[in-house]
Protein backbone atom coordinates (compact mmCIF):
# COMPACT_ATOMS: atom_id res chain seq x y z
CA UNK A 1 -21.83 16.31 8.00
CA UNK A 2 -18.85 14.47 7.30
CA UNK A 3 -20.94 10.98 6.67
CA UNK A 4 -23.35 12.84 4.63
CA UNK A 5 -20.30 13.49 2.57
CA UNK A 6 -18.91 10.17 2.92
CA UNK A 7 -22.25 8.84 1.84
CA UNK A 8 -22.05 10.30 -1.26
CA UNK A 9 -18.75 9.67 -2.32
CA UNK A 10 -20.19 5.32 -1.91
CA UNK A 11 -23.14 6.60 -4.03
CA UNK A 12 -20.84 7.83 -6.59
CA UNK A 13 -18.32 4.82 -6.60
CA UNK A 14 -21.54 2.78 -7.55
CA UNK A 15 -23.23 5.37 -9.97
CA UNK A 16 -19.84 5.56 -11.78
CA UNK A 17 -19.48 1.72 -11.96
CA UNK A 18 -22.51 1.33 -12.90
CA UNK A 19 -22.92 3.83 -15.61
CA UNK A 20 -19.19 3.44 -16.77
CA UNK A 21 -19.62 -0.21 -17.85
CA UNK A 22 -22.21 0.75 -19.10
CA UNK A 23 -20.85 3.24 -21.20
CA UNK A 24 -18.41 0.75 -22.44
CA UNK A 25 -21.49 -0.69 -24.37
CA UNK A 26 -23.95 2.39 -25.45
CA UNK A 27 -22.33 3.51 -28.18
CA UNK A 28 -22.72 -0.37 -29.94
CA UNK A 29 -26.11 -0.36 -28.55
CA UNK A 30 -27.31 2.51 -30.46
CA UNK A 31 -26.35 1.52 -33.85
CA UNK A 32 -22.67 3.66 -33.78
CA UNK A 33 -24.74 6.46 -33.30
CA UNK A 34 -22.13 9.46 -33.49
CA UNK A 35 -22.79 11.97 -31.27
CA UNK A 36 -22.80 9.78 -28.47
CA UNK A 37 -19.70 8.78 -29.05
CA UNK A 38 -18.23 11.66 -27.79
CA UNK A 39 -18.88 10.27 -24.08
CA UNK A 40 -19.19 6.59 -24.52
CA UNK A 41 -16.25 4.29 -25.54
CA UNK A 42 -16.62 3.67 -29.82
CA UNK A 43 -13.54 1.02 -29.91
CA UNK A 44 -11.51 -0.83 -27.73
CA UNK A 45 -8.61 1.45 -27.88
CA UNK A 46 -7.15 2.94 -24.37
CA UNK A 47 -8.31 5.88 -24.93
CA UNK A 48 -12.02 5.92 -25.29
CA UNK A 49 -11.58 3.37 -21.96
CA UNK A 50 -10.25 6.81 -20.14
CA UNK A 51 -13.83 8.17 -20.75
CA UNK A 52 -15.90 5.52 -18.79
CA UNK A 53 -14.47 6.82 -15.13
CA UNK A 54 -14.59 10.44 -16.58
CA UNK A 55 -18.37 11.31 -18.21
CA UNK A 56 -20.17 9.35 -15.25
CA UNK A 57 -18.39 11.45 -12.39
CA UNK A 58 -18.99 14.80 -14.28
CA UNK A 59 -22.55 13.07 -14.60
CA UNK A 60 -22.69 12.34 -10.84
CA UNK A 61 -20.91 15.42 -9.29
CA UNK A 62 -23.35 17.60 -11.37
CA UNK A 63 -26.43 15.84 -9.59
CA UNK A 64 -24.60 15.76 -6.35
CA UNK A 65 -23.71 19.35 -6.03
CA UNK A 66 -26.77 20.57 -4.86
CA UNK A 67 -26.67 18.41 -2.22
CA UNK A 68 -23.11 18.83 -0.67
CA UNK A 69 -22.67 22.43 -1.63
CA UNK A 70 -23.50 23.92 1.75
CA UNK A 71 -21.19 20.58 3.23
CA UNK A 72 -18.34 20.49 1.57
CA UNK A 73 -14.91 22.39 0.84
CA UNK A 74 -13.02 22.28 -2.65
CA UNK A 75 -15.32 19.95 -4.68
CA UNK A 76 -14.34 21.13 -8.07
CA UNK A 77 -10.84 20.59 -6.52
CA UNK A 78 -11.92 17.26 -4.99
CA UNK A 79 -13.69 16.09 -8.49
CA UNK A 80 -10.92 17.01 -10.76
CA UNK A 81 -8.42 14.85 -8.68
CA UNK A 82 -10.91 12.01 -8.27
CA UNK A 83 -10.80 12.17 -12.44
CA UNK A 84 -6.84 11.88 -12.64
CA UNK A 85 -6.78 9.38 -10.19
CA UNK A 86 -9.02 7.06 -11.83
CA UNK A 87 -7.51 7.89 -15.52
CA UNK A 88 -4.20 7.55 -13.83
CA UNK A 89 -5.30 4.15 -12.71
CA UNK A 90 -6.37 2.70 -15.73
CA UNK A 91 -3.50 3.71 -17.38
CA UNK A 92 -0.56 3.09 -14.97
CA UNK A 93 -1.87 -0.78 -14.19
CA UNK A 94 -2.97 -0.92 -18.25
CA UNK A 95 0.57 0.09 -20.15
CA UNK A 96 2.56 -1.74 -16.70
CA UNK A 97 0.85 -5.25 -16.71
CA UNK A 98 1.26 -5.04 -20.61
CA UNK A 99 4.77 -4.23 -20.76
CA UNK A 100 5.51 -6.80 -17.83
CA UNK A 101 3.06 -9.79 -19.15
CA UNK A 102 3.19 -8.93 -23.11
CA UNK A 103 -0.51 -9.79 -23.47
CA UNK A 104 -3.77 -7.93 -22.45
CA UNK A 105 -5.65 -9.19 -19.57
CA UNK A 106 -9.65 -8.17 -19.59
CA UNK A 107 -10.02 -8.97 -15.84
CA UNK A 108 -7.50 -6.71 -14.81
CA UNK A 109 -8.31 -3.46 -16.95
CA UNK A 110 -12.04 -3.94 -15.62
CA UNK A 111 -10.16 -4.54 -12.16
CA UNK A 112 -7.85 -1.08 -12.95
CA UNK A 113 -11.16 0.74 -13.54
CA UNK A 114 -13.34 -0.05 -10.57
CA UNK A 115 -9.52 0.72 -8.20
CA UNK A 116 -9.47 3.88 -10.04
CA UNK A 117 -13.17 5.30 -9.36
CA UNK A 118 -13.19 3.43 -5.47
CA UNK A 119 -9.54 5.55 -4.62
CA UNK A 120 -10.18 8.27 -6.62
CA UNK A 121 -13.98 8.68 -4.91
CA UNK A 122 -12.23 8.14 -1.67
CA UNK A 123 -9.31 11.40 -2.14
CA UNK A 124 -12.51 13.17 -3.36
CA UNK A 125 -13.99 13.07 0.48
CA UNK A 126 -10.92 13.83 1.52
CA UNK A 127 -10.56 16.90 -0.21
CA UNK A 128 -13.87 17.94 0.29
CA UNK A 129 -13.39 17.46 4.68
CA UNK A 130 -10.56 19.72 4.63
CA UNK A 131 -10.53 23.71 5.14
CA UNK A 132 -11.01 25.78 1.93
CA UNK A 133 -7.86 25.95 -0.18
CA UNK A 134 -6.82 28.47 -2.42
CA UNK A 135 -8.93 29.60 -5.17
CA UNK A 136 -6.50 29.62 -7.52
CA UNK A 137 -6.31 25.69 -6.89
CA UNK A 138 -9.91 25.70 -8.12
CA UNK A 139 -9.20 27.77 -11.20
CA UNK A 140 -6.40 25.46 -12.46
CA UNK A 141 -8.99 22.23 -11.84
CA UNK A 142 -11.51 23.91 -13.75
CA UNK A 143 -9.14 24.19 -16.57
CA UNK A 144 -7.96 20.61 -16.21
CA UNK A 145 -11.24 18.93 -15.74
CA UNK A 146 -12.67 20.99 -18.95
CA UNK A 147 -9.72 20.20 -21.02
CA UNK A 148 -9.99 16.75 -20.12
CA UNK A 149 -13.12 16.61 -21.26
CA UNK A 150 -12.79 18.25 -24.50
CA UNK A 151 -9.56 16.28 -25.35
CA UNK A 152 -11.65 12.89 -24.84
CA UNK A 153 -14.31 14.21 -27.33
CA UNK A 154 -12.03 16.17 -29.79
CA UNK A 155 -9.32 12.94 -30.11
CA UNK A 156 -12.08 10.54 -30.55
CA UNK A 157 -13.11 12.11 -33.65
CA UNK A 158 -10.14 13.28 -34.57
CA UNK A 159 -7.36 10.92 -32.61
CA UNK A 160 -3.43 11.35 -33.31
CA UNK A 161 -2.44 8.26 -34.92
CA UNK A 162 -0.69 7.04 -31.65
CA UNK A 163 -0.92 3.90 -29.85
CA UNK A 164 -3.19 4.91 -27.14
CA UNK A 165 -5.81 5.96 -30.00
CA UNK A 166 -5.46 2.52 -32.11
CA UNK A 167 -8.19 0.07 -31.82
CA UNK A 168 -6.69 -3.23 -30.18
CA UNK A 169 -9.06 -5.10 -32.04
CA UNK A 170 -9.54 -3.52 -35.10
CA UNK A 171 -6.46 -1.32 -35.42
CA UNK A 172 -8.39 1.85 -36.73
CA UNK A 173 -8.22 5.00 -35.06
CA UNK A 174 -11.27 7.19 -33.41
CA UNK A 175 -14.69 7.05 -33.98
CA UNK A 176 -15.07 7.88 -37.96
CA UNK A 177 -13.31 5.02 -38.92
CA UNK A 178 -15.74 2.66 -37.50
CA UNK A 179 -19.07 4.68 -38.69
């Protein structure tokens, strides 16, 4: 049961690798489409970067459910802290190696993002192999995991006009000012 689970958790490191770089590049692809901006990165701020570990593992833990329902303990529990971890990730190593260094380094945000998914895919398992824990634990990551998402669409078309929202190449803000 417990490799089944494992299993998984690999398939998802991959799927959200995959489909998070790739993410990085759909919204260009399709002509600055809009609406699809509210999952896929629309500049190169830090912000819209925090959405290509997110969108993919809501993607992948909505096709993996059925599968490791009857298997698992605490996977809304387990998903929520895989998300923080790999947002952490990104932006503990991002806003650290910049304030060290000075300068932006592309090899290690890409490097940030694939430690982020491959720990935060690993606590997942781990969450899920332990006994059931309180349900009120599952409440409060359904409330995080759905604000998350929300604040990632909401702030990239309407983002504060903070650093984290800024375009590093451009210097606009959010996804109407490029469209």
């Amino acid at each position: 049961m417990e490799n089944k689970l494992l299993q998984w958790e690999i398939y998802g490191m991959i799927f959200i690798i995959i489909v998070g770089t790739l993410f990085h590049f759909l919204f260009e692809w399709l002509f600055s489409w809009p609406p699809i901006g509210a999952i896929t990165a629309v500049n190169e701020s830090v912000w819209e970067h925090l959405k290509l570990p997110y969108w993919p593992l809501v993607i992948f833990s909505l096709i993996e459910y059925k599968s490791i329902k009857e298997k698992a303990n605490n996977i809304v529990i387990a998903k929520n802290t895989a998300a923080i971890i790999s947002i952490s990730t990104i932006l503990i190593v991002f806003y650290s190696y910049t304030a060290i260094l000075g300068i932006e380094i592309l090899i290690i945000d890409i490097l940030s993002f694939f430690i982020g998914v491959i720990i935060g895919q690993f606590v997942s398992y781990k969450i899920m192999t332990l006994k059931e824990l309180p349900r009120g634990l599952t409440i409060i990551s359904w409330i995080i995991l759905i604000g998350l998402g929300f604040s990632l669409i909401i702030f990239t078309y309407l983002p504060p006009h903070l650093p984290i929202f800024q375009d590093s190449e451009t210097g606009l803000y959010g996804i109407l000012s490029h469209i």
